[in-house]
Structure formats: C-alpha cells, structure tokens
C-alpha atoms as a PDB file:
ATOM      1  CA  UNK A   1     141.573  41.821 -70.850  1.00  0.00           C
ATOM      2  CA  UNK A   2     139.171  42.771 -68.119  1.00  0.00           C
ATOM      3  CA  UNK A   3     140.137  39.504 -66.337  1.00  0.00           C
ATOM      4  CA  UNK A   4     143.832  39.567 -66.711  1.00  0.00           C
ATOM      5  CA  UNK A   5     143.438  43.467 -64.944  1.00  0.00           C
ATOM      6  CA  UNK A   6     141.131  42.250 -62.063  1.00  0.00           C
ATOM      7  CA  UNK A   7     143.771  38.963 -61.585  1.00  0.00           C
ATOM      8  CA  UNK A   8     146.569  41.423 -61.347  1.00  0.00           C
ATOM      9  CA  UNK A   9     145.148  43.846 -59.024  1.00  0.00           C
ATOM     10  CA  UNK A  10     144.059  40.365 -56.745  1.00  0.00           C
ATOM     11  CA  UNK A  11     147.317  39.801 -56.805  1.00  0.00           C
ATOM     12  CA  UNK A  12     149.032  42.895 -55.890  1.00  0.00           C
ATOM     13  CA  UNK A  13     146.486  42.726 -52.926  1.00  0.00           C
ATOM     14  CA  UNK A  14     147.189  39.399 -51.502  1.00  0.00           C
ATOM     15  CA  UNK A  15     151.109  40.600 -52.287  1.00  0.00           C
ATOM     16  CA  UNK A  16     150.023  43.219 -49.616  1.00  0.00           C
ATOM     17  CA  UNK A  17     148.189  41.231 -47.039  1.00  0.00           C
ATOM     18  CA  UNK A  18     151.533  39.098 -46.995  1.00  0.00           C
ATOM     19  CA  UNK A  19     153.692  42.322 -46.951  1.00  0.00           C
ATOM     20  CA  UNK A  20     151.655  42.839 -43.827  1.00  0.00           C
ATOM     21  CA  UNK A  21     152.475  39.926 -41.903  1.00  0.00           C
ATOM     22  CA  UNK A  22     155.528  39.478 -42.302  1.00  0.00           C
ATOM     23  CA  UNK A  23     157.369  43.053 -42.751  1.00  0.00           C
ATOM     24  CA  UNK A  24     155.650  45.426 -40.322  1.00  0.00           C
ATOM     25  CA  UNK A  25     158.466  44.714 -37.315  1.00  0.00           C
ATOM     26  CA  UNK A  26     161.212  44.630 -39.783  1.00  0.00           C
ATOM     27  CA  UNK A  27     160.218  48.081 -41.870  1.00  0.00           C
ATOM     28  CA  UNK A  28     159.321  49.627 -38.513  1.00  0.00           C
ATOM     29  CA  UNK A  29     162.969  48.657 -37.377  1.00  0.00           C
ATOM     30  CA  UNK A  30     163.993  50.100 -40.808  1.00  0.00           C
ATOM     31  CA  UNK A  31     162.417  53.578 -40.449  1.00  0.00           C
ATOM     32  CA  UNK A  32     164.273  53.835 -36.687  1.00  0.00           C
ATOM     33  CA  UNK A  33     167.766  53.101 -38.675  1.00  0.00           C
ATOM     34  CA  UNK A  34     166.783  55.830 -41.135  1.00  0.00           C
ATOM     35  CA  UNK A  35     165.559  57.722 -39.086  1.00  0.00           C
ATOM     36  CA  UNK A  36     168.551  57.718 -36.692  1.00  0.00           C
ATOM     37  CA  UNK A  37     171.215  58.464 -39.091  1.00  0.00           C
ATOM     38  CA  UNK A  38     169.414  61.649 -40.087  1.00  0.00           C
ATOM     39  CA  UNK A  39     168.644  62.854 -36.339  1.00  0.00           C
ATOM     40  CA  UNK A  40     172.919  62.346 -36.441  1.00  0.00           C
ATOM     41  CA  UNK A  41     173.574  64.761 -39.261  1.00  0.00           C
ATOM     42  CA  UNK A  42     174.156  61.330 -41.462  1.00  0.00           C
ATOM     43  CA  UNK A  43     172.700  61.212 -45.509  1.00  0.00           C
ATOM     44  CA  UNK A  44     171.284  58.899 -47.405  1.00  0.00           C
ATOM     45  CA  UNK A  45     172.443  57.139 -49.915  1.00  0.00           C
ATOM     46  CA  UNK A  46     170.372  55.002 -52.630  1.00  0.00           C
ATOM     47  CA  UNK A  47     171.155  52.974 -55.778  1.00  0.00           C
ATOM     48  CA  UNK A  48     169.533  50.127 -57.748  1.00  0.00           C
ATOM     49  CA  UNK A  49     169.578  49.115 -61.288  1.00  0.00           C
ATOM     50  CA  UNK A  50     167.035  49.575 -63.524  1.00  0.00           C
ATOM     51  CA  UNK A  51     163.191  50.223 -61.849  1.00  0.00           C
ATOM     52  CA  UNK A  52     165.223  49.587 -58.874  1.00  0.00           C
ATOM     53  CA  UNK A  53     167.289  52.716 -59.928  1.00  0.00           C
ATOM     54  CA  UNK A  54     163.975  54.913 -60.807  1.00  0.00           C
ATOM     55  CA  UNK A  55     162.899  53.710 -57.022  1.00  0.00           C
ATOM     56  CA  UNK A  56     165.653  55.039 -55.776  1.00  0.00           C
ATOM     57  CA  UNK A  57     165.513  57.889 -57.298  1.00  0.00           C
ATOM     58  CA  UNK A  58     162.068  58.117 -55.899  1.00  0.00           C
ATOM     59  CA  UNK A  59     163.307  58.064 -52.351  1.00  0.00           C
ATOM     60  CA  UNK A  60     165.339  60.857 -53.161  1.00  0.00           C
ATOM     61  CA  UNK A  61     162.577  63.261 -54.294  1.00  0.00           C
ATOM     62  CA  UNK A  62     160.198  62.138 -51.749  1.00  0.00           C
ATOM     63  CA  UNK A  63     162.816  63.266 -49.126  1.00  0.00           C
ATOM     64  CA  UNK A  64     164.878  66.056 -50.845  1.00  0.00           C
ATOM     65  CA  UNK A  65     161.487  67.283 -51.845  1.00  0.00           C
ATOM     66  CA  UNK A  66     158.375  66.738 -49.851  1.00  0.00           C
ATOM     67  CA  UNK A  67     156.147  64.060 -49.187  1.00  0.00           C
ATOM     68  CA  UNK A  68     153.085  64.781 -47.625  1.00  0.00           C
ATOM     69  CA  UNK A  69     154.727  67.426 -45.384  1.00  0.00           C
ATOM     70  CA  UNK A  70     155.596  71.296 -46.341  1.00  0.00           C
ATOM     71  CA  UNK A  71     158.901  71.115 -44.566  1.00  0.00           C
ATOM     72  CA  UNK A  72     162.863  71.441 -44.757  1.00  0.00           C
ATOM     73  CA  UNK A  73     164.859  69.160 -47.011  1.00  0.00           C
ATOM     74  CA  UNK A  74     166.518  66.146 -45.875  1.00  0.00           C
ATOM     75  CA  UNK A  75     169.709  64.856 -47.244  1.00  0.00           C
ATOM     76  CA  UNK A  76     169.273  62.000 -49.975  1.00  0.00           C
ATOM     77  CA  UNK A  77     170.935  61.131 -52.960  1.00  0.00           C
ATOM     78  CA  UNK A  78     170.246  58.246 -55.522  1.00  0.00           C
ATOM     79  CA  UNK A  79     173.478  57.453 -56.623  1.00  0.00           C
ATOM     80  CA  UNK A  80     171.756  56.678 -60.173  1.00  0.00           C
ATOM     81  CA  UNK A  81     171.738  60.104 -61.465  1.00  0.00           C
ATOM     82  CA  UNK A  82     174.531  61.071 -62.814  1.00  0.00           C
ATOM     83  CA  UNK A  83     175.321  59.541 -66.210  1.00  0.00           C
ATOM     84  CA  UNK A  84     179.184  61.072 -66.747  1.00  0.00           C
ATOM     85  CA  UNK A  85     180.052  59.403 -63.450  1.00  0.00           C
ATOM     86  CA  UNK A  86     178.098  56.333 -64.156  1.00  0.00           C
ATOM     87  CA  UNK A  87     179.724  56.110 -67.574  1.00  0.00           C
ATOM     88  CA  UNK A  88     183.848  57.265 -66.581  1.00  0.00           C
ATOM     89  CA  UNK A  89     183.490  54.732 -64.161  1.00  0.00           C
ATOM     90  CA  UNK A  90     181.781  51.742 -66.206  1.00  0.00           C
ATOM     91  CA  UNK A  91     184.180  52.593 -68.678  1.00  0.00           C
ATOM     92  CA  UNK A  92     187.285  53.162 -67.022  1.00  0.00           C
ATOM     93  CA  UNK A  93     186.992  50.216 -64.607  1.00  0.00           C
ATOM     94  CA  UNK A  94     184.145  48.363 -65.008  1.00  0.00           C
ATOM     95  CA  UNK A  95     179.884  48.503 -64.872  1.00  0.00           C
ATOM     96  CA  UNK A  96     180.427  46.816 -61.484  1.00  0.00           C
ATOM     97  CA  UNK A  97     182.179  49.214 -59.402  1.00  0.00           C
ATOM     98  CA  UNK A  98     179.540  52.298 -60.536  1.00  0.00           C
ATOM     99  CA  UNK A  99     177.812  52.692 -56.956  1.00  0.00           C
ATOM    100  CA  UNK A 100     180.900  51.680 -55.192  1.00  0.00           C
ATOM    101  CA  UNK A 101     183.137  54.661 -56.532  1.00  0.00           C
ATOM    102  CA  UNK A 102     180.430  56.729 -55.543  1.00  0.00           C
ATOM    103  CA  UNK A 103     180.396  55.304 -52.197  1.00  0.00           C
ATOM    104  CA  UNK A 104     183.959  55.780 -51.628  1.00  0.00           C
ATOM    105  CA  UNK A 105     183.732  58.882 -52.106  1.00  0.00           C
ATOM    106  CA  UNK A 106     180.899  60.483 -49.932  1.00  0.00           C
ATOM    107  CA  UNK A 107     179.643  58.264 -47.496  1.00  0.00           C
ATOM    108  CA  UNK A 108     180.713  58.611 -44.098  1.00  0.00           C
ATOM    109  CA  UNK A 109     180.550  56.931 -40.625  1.00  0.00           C
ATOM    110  CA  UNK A 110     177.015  58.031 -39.709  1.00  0.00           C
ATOM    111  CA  UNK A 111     174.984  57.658 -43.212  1.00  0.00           C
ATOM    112  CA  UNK A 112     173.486  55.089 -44.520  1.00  0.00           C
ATOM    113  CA  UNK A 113     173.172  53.310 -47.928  1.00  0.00           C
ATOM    114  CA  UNK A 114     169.390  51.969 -48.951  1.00  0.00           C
ATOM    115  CA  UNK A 115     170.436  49.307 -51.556  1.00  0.00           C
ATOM    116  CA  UNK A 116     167.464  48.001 -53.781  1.00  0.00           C
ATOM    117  CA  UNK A 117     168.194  44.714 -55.527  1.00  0.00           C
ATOM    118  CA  UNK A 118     165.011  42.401 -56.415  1.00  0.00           C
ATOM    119  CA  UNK A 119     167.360  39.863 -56.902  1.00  0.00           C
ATOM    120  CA  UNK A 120     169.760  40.653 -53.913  1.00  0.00           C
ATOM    121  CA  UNK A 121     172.399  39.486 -56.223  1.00  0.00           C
ATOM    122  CA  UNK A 122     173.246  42.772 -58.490  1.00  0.00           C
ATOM    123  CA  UNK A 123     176.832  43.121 -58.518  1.00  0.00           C
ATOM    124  CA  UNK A 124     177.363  46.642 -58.561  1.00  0.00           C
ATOM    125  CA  UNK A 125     175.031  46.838 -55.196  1.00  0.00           C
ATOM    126  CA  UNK A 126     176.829  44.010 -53.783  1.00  0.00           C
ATOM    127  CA  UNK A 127     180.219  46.291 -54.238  1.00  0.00           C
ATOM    128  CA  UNK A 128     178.720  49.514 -53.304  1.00  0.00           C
ATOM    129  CA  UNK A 129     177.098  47.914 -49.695  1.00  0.00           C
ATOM    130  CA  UNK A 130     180.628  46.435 -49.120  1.00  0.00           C
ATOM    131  CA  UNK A 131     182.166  49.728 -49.383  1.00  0.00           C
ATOM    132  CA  UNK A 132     179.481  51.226 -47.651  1.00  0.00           C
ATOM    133  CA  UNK A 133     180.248  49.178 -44.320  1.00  0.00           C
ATOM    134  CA  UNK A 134     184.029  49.732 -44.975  1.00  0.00           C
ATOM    135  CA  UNK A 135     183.680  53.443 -44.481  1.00  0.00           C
ATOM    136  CA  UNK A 136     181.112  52.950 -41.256  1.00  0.00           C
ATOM    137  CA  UNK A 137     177.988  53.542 -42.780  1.00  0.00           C
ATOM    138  CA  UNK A 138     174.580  50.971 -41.828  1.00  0.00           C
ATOM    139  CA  UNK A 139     173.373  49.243 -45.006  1.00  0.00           C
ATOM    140  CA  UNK A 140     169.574  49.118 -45.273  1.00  0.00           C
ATOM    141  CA  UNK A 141     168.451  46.755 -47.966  1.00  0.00           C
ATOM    142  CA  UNK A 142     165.365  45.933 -50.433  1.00  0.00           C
ATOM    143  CA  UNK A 143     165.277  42.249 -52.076  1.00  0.00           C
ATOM    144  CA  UNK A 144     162.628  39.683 -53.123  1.00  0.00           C
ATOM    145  CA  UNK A 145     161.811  36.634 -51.162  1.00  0.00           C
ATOM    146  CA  UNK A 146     165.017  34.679 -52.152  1.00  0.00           C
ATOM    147  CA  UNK A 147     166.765  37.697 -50.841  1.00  0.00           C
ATOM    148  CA  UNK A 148     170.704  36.702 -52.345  1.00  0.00           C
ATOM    149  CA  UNK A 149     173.488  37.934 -51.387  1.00  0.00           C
ATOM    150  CA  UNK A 150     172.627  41.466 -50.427  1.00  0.00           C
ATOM    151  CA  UNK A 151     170.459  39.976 -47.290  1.00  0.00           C
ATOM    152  CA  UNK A 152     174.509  39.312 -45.660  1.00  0.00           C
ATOM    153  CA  UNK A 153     175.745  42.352 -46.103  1.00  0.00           C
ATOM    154  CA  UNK A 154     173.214  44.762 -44.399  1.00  0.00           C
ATOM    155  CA  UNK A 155     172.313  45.686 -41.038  1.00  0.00           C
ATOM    156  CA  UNK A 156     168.554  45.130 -41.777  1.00  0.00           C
ATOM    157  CA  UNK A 157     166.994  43.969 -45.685  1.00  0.00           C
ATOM    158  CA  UNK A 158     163.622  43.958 -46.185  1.00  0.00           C
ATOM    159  CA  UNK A 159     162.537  41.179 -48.355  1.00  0.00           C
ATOM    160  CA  UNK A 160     159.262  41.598 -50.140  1.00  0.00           C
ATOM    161  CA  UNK A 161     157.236  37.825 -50.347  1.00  0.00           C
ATOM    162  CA  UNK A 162     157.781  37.970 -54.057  1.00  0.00           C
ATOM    163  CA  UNK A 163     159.721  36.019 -56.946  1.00  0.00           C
ATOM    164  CA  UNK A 164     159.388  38.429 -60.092  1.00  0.00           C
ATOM    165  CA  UNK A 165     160.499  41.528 -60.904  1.00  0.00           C
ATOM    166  CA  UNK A 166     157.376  43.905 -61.138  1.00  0.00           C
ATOM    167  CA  UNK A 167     156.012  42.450 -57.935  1.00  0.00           C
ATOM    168  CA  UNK A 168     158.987  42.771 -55.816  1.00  0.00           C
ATOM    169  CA  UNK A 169     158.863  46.468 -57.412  1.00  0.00           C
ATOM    170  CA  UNK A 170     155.197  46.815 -56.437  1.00  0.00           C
ATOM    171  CA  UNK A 171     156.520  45.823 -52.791  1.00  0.00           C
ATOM    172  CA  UNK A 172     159.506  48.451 -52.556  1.00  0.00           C
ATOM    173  CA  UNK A 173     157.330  50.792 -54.151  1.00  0.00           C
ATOM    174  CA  UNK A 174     154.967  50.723 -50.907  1.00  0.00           C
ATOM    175  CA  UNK A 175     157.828  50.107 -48.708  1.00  0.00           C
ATOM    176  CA  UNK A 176     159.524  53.168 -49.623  1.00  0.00           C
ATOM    177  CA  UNK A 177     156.073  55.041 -48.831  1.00  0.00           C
ATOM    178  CA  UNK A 178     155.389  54.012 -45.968  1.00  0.00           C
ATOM    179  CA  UNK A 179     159.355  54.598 -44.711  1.00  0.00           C
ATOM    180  CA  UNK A 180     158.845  57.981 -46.208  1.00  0.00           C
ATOM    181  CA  UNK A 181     156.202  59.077 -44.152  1.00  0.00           C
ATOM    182  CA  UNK A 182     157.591  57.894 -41.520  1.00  0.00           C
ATOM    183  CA  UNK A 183     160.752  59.226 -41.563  1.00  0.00           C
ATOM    184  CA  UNK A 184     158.977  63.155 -42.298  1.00  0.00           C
ATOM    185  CA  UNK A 185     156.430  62.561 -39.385  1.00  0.00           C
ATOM    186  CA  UNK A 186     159.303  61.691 -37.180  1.00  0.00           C
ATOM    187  CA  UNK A 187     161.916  64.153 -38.119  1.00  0.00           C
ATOM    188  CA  UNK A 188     159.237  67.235 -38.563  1.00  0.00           C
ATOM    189  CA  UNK A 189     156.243  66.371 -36.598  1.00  0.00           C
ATOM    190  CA  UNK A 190     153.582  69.833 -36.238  1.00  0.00           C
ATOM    191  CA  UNK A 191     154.655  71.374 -39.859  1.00  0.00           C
ATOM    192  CA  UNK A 192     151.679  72.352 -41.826  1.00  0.00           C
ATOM    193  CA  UNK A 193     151.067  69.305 -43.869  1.00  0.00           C
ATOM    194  CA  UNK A 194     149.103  68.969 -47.310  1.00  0.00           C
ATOM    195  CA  UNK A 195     148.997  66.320 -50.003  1.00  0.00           C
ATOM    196  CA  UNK A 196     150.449  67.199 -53.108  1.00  0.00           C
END
C-alpha cells in the first residue's frame, strides 16, 4: 500500500513539473483576464459537473471569502449551488441547459465565466460558455490534455497535461490556487494578510 501512495504522490509531482512548463504563460495570461473583469466592476461566474462542480465552488469561497488575505469580498458565484434551480431547469427543459439558464440570466458584458470540464466536452458547460459569449462575457476555461470542445469556445483554456479524471482535478485544483492568489495580491495589495 506504501508503494501504491509513494507512486501516486511521484506522479502528482511530475504532473506538476509538466504543469510548469507548459502553463505558466497561459495561467499568467489567465489571472490578467480575471483580474481585469473585476478591476471593471465585472463577476465571476463558475460551473462544472461533479469534482469539477465542488472546484468551482471552491473558487467561489476562496474569493467571496478570503484566501490568504483579510480583505473585501469579490464577486463570484459557482453556478452549482443551487439545487431548486438546478432541478426546475433539468426538469423542465433538460440537464443540459442547467448553467446556461443561469447564464442568461446574470452575466453581463464585462464578467466572465470560468468553465471547468476535464473532458472539455460536458454539455451543459458547452451551452453555458456559448451563452456566456452571446451576452459579452470572456470565457476562461479548465480541461485535460485532449482539451474537447470547450478549448473553441473560450478566450483562453487552460489544459492540464493529464488524461484522467483525478489528475486533471489535481491540476485545476493548483491552478485555481495559484489564480487565487493572484487575483487577491493584485486587486488588494498592502491588506494585512494571514493564512487561515
């Protein structure tokens, strides 16, 4: 059992040293995008399904809450939260269209939706980053390696060099860290900071 750990944690750390070269210019780009729409008065949007939708709910506390900084809110919602909407919707039109509904009705020219898909091919993402660029918003994406369909409809994806689930996970997971930090050193730098 010992083995099987140590082989996993190798793993995760090569996952990292590839992470490294190949998504530092393309997450620093993606910080500047989020970073952006909040300087504008824009919100953030975030959906997934499944660990993708406990990620995104992540982002949302990090931000809404604190990360490593005692400082003022900043405007995030996971779109994964609330189950009477995600269930009037799945079953009044269709599982499909849950994100997208919600996207229709509060994002705005100026936000932006952070779509996590470790397949890049969920539909109900696909709809809801569609909608998101009808209404004006930028579209920041998460996928694996093989990066699907999502990759074509955002203004930057960040694809984690990974093909299964929990690994591409592990990669968002540290993505959305890093982003976090720096999107609160950016927007609030000099606060009194403190872990939690």
């Amino acid at each position: 059992m010992s083995e099987a750990i140590r082989a996993s944690l190798q793993a995760t750390s090569k996952l990292y040293v590839a992470m490294s070269e190949v998504l530092a210019e393309p997450a620093a780009r993606a910080a500047e995008l989020l970073i952006a729409a909040l300087k504008g008065g824009g919100t953030l949007y975030v959906c997934g399904d499944g660990g993708s939708a406990a990620e995104s709910q992540h982002v949302a506390a990090e931000l809404v809450g604190r990360f490593l900084m005692n400082r003022p809110a900043l405007p995030c919602v996971a779109l994964t939260t609330d189950s009477s909407i995600l269930t009037a919707v799945a079953n009044d039109y269709d599982f499909s269209r849950t994100f997208e509904r919600q996207v229709e009705a509060l994002v705005k020219p100026g936000d932006v939706l952070w779509a996590l898909s470790t397949s890049g091919n969920s539909p109900n993402v696909l709809k809801a980053a569609v909608r998101a660029r009808q209404r004006g918003a930028r579209v920041l994406g998460m996928t694996g390696r093989s990066a699907g369909k999502l990759a074509e409809l955002c203004d930057l994806c960040l694809c984690v060099p990974a093909d299964s689930s929990p690994a591409i996970q592990e990669g968002h997971l540290t993505l959305i860290h890093i982003l976090c930090r720096l999107v609160e050193e950016a927007m609030f730098a000099g606060p009194e900071s403190g872990a939690r």
